[in-house]
C-alpha atoms as a PDB file:
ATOM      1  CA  UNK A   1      -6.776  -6.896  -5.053  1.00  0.00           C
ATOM      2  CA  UNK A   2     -10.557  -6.523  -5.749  1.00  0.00           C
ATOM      3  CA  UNK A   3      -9.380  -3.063  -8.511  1.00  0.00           C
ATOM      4  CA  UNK A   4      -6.381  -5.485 -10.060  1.00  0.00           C
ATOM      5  CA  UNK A   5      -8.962  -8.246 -10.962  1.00  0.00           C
ATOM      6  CA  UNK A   6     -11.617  -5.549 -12.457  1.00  0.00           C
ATOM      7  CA  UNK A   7      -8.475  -4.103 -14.575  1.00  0.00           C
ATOM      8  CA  UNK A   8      -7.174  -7.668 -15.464  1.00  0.00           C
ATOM      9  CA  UNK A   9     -11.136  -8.460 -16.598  1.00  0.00           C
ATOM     10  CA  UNK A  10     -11.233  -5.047 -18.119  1.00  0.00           C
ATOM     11  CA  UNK A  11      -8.035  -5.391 -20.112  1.00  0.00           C
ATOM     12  CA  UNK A  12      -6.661  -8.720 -20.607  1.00  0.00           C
ATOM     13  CA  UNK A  13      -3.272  -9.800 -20.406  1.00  0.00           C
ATOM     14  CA  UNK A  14      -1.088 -12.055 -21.510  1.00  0.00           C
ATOM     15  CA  UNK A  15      -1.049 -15.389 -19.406  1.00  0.00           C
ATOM     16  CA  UNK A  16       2.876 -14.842 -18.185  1.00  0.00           C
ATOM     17  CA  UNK A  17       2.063 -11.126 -17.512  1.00  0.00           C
ATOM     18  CA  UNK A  18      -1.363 -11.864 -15.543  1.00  0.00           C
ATOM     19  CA  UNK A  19       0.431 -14.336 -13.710  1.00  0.00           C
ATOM     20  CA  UNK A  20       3.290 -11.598 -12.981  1.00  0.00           C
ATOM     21  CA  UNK A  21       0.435  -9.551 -11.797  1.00  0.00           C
ATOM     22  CA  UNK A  22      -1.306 -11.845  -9.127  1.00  0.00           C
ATOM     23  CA  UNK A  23       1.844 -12.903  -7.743  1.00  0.00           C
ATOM     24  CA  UNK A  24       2.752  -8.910  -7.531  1.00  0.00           C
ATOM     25  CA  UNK A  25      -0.266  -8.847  -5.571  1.00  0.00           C
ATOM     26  CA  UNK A  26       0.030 -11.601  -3.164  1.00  0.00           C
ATOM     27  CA  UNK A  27       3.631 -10.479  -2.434  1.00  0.00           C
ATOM     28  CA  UNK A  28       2.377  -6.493  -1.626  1.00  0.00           C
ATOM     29  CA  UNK A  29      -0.639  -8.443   1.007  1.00  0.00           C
ATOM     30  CA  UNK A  30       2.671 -10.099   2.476  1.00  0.00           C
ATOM     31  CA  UNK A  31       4.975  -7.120   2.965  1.00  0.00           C
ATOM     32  CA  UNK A  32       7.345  -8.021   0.035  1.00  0.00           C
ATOM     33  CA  UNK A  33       6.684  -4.569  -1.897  1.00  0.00           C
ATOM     34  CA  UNK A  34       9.820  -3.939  -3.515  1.00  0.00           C
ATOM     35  CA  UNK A  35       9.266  -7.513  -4.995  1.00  0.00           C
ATOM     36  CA  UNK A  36       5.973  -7.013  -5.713  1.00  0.00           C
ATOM     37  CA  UNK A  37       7.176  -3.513  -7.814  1.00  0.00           C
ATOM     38  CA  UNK A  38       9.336  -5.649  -9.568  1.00  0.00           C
ATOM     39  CA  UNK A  39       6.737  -8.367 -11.033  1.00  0.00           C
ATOM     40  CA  UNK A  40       4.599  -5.317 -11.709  1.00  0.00           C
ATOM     41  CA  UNK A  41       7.410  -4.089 -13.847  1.00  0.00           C
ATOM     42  CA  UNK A  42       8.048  -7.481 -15.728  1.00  0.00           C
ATOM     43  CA  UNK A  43       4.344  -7.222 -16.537  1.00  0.00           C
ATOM     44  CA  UNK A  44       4.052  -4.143 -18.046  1.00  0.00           C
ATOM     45  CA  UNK A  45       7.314  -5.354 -20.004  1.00  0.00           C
ATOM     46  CA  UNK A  46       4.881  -7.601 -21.288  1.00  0.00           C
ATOM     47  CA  UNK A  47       2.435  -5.755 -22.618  1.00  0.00           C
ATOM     48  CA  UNK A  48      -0.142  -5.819 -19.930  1.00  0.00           C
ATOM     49  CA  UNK A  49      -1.558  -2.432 -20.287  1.00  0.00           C
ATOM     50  CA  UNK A  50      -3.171  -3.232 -16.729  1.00  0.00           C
ATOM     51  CA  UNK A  51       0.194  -2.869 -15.072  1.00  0.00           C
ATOM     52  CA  UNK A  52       1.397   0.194 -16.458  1.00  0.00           C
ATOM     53  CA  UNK A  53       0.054   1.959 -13.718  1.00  0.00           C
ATOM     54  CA  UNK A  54       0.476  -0.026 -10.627  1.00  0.00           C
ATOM     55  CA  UNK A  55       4.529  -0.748 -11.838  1.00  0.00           C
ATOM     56  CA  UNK A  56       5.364   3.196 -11.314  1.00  0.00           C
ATOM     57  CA  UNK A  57       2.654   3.073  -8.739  1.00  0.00           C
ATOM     58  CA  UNK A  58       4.407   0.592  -6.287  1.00  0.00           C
ATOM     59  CA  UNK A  59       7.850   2.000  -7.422  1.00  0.00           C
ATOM     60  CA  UNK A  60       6.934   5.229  -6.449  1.00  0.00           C
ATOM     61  CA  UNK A  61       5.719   3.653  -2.916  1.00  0.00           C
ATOM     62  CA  UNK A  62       9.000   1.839  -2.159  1.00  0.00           C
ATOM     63  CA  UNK A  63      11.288   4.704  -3.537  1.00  0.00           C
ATOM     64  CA  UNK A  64       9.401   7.156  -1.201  1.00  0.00           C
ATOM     65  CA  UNK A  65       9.687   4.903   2.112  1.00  0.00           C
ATOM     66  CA  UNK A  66      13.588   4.764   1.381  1.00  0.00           C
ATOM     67  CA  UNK A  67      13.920   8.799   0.922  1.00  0.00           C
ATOM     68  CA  UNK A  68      12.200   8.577   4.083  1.00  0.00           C
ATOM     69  CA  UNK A  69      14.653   5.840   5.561  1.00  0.00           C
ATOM     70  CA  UNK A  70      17.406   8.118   3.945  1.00  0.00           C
ATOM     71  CA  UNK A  71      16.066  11.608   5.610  1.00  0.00           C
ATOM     72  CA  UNK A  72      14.850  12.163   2.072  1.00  0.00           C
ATOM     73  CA  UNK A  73      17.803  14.190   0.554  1.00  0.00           C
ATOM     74  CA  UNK A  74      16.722  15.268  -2.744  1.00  0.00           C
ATOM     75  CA  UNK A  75      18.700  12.539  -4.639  1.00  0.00           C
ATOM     76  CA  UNK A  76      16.688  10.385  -3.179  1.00  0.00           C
ATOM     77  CA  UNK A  77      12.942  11.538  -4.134  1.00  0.00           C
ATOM     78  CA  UNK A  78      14.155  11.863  -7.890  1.00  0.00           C
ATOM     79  CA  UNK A  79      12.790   8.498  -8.622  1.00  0.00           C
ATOM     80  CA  UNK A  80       9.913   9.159  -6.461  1.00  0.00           C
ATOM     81  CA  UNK A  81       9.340  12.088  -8.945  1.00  0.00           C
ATOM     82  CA  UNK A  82       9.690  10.048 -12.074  1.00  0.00           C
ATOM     83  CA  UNK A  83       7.064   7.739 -10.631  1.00  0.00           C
ATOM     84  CA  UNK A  84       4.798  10.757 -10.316  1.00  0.00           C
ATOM     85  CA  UNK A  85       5.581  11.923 -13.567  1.00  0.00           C
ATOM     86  CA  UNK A  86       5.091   8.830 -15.228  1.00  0.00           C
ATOM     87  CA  UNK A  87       1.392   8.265 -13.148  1.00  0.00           C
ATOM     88  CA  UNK A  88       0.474  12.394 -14.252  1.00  0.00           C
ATOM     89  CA  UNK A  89       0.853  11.368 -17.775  1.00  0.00           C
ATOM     90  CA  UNK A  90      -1.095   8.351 -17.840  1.00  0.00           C
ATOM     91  CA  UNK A  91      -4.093   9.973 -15.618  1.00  0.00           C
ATOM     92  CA  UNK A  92      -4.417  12.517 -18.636  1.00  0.00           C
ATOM     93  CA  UNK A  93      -6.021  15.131 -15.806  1.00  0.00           C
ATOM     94  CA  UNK A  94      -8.461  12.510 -15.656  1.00  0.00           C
ATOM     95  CA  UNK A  95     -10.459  11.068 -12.553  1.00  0.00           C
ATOM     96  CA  UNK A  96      -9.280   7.238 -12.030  1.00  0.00           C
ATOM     97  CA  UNK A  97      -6.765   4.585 -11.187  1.00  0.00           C
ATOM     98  CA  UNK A  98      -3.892   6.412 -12.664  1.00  0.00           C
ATOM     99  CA  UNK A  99      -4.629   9.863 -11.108  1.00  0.00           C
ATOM    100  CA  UNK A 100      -5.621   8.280  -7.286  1.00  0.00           C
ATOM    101  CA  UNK A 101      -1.891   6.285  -8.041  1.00  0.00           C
ATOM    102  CA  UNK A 102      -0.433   9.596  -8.860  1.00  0.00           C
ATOM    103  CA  UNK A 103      -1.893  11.481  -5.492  1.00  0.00           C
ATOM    104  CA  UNK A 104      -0.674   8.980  -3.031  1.00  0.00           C
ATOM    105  CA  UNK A 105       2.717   8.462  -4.601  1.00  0.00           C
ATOM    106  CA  UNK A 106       2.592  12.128  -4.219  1.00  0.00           C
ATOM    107  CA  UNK A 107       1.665  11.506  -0.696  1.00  0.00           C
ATOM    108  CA  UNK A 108       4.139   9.050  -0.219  1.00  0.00           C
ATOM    109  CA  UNK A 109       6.928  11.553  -1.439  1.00  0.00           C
ATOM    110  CA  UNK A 110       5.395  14.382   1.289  1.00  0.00           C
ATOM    111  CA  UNK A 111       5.542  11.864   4.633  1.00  0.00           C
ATOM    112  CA  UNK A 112       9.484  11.054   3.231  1.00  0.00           C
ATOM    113  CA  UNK A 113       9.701  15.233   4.210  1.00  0.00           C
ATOM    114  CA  UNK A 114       7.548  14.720   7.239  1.00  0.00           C
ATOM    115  CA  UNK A 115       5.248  17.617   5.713  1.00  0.00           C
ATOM    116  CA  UNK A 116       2.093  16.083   7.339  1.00  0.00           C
ATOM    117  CA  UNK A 117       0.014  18.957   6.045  1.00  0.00           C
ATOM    118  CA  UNK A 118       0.797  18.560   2.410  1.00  0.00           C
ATOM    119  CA  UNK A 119       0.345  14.736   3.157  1.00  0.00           C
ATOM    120  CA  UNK A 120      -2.769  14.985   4.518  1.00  0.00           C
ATOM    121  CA  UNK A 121      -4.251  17.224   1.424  1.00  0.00           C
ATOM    122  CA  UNK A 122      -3.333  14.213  -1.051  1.00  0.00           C
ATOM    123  CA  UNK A 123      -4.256  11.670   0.827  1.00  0.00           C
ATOM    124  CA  UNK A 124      -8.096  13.356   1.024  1.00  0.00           C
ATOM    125  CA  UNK A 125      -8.151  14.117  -2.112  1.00  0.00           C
ATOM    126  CA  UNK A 126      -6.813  10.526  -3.083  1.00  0.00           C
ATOM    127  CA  UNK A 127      -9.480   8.852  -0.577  1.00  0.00           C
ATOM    128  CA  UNK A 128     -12.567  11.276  -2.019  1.00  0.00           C
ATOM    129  CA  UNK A 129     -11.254  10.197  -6.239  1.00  0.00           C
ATOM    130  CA  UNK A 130     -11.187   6.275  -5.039  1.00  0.00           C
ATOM    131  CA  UNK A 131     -14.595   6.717  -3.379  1.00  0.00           C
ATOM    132  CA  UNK A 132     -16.318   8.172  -6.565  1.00  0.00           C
ATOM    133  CA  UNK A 133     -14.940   5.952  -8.171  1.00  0.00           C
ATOM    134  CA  UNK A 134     -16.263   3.016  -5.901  1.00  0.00           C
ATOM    135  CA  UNK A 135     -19.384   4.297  -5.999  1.00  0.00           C
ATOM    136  CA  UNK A 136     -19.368   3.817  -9.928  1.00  0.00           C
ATOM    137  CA  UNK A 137     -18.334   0.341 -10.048  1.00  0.00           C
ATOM    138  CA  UNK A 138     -14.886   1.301 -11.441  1.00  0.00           C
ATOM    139  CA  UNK A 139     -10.937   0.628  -9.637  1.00  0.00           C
ATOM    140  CA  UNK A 140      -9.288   3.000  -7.202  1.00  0.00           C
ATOM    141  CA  UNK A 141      -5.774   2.581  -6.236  1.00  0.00           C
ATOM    142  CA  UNK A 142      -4.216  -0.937  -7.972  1.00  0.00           C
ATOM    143  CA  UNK A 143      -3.099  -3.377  -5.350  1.00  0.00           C
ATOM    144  CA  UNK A 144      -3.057  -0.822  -2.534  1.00  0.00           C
ATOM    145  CA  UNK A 145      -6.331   1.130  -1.730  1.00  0.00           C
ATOM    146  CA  UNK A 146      -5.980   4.887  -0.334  1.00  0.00           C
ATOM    147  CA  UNK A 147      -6.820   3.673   2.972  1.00  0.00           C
ATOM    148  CA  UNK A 148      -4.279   1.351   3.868  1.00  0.00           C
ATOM    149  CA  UNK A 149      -1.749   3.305   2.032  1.00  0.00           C
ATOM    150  CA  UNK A 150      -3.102   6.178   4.445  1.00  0.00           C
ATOM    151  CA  UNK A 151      -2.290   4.026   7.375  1.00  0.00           C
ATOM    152  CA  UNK A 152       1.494   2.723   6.169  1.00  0.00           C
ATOM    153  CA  UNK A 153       1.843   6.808   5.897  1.00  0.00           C
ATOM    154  CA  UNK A 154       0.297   8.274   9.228  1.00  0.00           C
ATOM    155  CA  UNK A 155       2.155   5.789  11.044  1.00  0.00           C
ATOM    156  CA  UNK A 156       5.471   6.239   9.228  1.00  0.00           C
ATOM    157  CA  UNK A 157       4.884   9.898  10.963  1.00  0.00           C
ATOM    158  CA  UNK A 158       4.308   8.800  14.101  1.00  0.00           C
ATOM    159  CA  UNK A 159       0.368   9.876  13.655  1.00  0.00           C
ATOM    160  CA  UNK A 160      -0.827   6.700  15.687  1.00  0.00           C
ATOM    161  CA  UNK A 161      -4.741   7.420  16.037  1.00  0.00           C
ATOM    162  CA  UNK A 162      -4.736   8.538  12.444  1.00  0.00           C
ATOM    163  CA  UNK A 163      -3.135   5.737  11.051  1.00  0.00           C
ATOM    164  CA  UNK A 164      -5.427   3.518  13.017  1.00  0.00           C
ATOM    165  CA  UNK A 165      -8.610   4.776  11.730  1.00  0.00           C
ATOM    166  CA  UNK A 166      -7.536   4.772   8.179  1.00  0.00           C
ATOM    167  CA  UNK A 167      -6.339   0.691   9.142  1.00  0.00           C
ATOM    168  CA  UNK A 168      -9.508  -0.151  10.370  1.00  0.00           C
ATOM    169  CA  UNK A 169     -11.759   1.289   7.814  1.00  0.00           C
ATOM    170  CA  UNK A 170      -9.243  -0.395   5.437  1.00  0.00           C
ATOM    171  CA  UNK A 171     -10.347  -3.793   7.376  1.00  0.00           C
ATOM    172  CA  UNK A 172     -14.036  -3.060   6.974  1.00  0.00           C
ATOM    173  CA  UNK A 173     -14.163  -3.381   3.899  1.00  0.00           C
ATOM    174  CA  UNK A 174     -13.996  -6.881   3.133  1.00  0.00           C
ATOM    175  CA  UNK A 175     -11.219  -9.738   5.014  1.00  0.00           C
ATOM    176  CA  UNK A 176      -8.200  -7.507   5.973  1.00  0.00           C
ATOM    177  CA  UNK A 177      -4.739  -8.263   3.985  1.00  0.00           C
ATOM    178  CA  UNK A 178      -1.675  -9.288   6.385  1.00  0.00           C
ATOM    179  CA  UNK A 179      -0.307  -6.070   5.898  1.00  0.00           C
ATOM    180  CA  UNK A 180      -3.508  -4.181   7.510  1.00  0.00           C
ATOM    181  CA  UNK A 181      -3.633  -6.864  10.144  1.00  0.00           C
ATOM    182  CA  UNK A 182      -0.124  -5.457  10.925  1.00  0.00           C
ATOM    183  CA  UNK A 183      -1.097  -1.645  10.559  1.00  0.00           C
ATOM    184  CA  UNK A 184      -3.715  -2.562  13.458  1.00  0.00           C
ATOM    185  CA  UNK A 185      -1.762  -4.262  15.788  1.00  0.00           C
ATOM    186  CA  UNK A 186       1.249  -1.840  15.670  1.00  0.00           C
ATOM    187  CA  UNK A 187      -1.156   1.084  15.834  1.00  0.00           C
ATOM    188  CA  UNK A 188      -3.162  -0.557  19.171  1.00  0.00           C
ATOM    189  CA  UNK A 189       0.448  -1.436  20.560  1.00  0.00           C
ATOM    190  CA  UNK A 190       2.019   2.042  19.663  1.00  0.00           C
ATOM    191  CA  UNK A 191      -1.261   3.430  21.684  1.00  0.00           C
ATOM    192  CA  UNK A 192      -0.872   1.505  24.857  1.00  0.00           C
ATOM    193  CA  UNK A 193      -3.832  -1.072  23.607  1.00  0.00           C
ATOM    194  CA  UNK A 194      -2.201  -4.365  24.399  1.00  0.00           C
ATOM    195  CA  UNK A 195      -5.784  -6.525  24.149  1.00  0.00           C
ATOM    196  CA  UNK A 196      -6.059  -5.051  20.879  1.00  0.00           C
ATOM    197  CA  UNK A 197      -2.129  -5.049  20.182  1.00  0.00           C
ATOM    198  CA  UNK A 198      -2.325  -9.179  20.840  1.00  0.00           C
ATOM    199  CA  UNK A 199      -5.404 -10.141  19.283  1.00  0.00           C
ATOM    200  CA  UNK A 200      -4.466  -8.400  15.979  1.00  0.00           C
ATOM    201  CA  UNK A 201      -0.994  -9.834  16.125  1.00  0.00           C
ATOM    202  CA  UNK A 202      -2.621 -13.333  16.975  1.00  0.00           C
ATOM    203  CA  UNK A 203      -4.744 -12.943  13.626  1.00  0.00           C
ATOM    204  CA  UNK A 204      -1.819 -11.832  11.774  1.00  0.00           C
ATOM    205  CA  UNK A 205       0.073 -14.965  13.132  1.00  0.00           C
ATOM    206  CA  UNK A 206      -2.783 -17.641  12.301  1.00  0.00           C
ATOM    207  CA  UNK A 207      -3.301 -16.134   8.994  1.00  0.00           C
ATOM    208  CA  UNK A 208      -0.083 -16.388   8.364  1.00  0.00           C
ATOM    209  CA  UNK A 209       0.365 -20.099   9.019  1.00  0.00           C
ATOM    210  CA  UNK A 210       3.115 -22.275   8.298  1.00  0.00           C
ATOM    211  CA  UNK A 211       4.847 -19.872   5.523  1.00  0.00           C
ATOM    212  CA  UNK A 212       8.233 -20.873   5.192  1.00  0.00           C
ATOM    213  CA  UNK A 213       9.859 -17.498   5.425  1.00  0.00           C
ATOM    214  CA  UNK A 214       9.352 -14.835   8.561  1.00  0.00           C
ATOM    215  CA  UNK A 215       9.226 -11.481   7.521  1.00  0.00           C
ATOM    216  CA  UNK A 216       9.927  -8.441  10.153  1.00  0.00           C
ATOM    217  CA  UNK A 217       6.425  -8.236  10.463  1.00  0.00           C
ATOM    218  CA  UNK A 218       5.834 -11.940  11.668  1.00  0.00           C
ATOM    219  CA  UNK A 219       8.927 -11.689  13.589  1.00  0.00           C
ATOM    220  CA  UNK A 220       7.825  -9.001  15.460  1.00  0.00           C
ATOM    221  CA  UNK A 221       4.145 -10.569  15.659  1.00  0.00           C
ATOM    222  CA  UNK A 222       6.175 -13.386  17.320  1.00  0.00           C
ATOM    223  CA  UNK A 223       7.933 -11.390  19.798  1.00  0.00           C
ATOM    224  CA  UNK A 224       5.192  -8.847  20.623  1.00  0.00           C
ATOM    225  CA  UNK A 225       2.776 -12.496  21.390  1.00  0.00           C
ATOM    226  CA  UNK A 226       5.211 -13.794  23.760  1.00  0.00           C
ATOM    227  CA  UNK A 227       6.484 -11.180  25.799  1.00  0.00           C
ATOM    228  CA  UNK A 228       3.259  -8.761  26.164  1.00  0.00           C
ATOM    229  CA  UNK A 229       0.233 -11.254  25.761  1.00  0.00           C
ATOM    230  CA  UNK A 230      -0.174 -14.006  28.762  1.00  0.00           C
END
C-alpha cells in the first residue's frame, strides 16, 4: 500500500482512476486478487500512468497461481509471459517498481513449474532491488511487497519454514495486511504450531470484523478456531 500511495503522490491520477486504484488495493489486502487485477486494469484504461505497472503486475500474479492450479501446461503460462513481457519493457533494464514487478511475476511463473531453485534466484534478487530501493525513499513492488509475495510462493511449494520467515518479516514492517495474517497462521498450522496457528487466525478473524462476505480464508480461520483452539 505504502509504494501505491508514493506512486499515486508521485504521478497523479485521475479521481475515477485513483479511486480504481485504492479499491484495487484494499481488495489484494482481502484476498480478492483477480478483482483487484481487474480495477488495476480499468485504471490504467484511464490514464493513470501509476497503474500501468501493477495491472500486468497483479495479472501476471493471478495467471501464474492458475498455471499452477492447472499443472502449468504451457498454454497456461502464455499470459503469465505477456505479463512479464509487458513489466521488461516498462523497467527499461532499469532498477525500480517495474523491474522488482517483472522478477516476481517471473517468480510467480517458476513456483507454477515447482522449479524452487529458479524461484528462489528471483525472488532474492527481487527482495535485494526492493530493499535498495527502500533504502532510497523510492517504491518496491506496487500493492504486493517481495516479501509477502515470497511467502504466497514458498508456501504454494509446500516450503513451510520459508514461507514463514518471509510472512513474518512481511509483518514487521508496519500492521500486517489480512492476507499476511493468513500466510502466518497457515504456515504455524502447516508446522504443527497450533498456539501460533490460533492466535494468528484469531487476529485475522477480529480484523476482519463484521464483513459481509467470508472468503476461503475467513472460512477456514473459522473452522481452524473452533475445532483446534479450546
Amino acid at each position: 500500500m505504502l509504494a501505491l500511495l508514493v506512486a499515486l503522490a508521485q504521478a497523479p491520477c485521475p479521481p475515477d482512476a485513483a479511486m480504481l486504484m485504492a479499491d484495487a488495493s484494499v481488495r489484494a489486502e482481502e484476498f480478492d486478487l483477480p478483482g483487484a487485477a481487474d480495477r488495476m486494469q480499468r485504471a490504467a484504461l484511464r490514464g493513470c500512468a501509476a497503474a500501468d505497472i501493477a495491472a500486468p503486475y497483479l495479472r501476471g500474479l493471478v495467471d501464474a497461481r492458475e498455471a499452477f492450479r492447472q499443472g502449468a501446461p504451457p498454454e497456461s503460462l502464455a499470459p503469465v509471459r505477456d505479463a512479464i513481457a509487458s513489466l521488461q519493457a516498462l523497467a527499461r533494464g532499469r532498477p525500480g517498481p517495474a523491474e522488482i514487478a517483472r522478477l516476481l511475476v517471473q517468480a510467480a511463473a517458476a513456483a507454477a513449474q515447482s522449479e524452487r531453485d529458479e524461484m528462489a534466484l528471483y525472488l532474492d534478487a527481487a527482495r535485494e532491488m526492493e530493499m535498495l530501493q527502500r533504502s532510497a525513499d523510492q517504491p518496491g513492488a506496487p500493492v504486493i511487497g517481495s516479501l509477502e509475495v515470497a511467502g504466497d510462493l514458498w508456501l504454494q511449494v509446500f516450503r513451510y519454514a520459508d514461507a514463514q520467515r518471509n510472512y513474518v518479516q512481511a509483518s514487521e514492517q508496519g500492521r500486517p495486511t489480512p492476507r499476511v495474517l493468513a500466510g502466518l497462521a497457515r504456515t504455524a498450522a502447516r508446522l504443527g504450531e497450533r498456539d501460533a496457528a490460533c492466535a494468528h487466525y484469531l487476529a485475522l478473524v477480529d480484523r476482519w470484523g463484521t464483513r459481509g462476505s467470508e472468503p476461503l480464508e475467513i472460512q477456514e480461520a473459522r473452522t481452524y478456531l473452533r475445532d483446534m483452539c479450546r
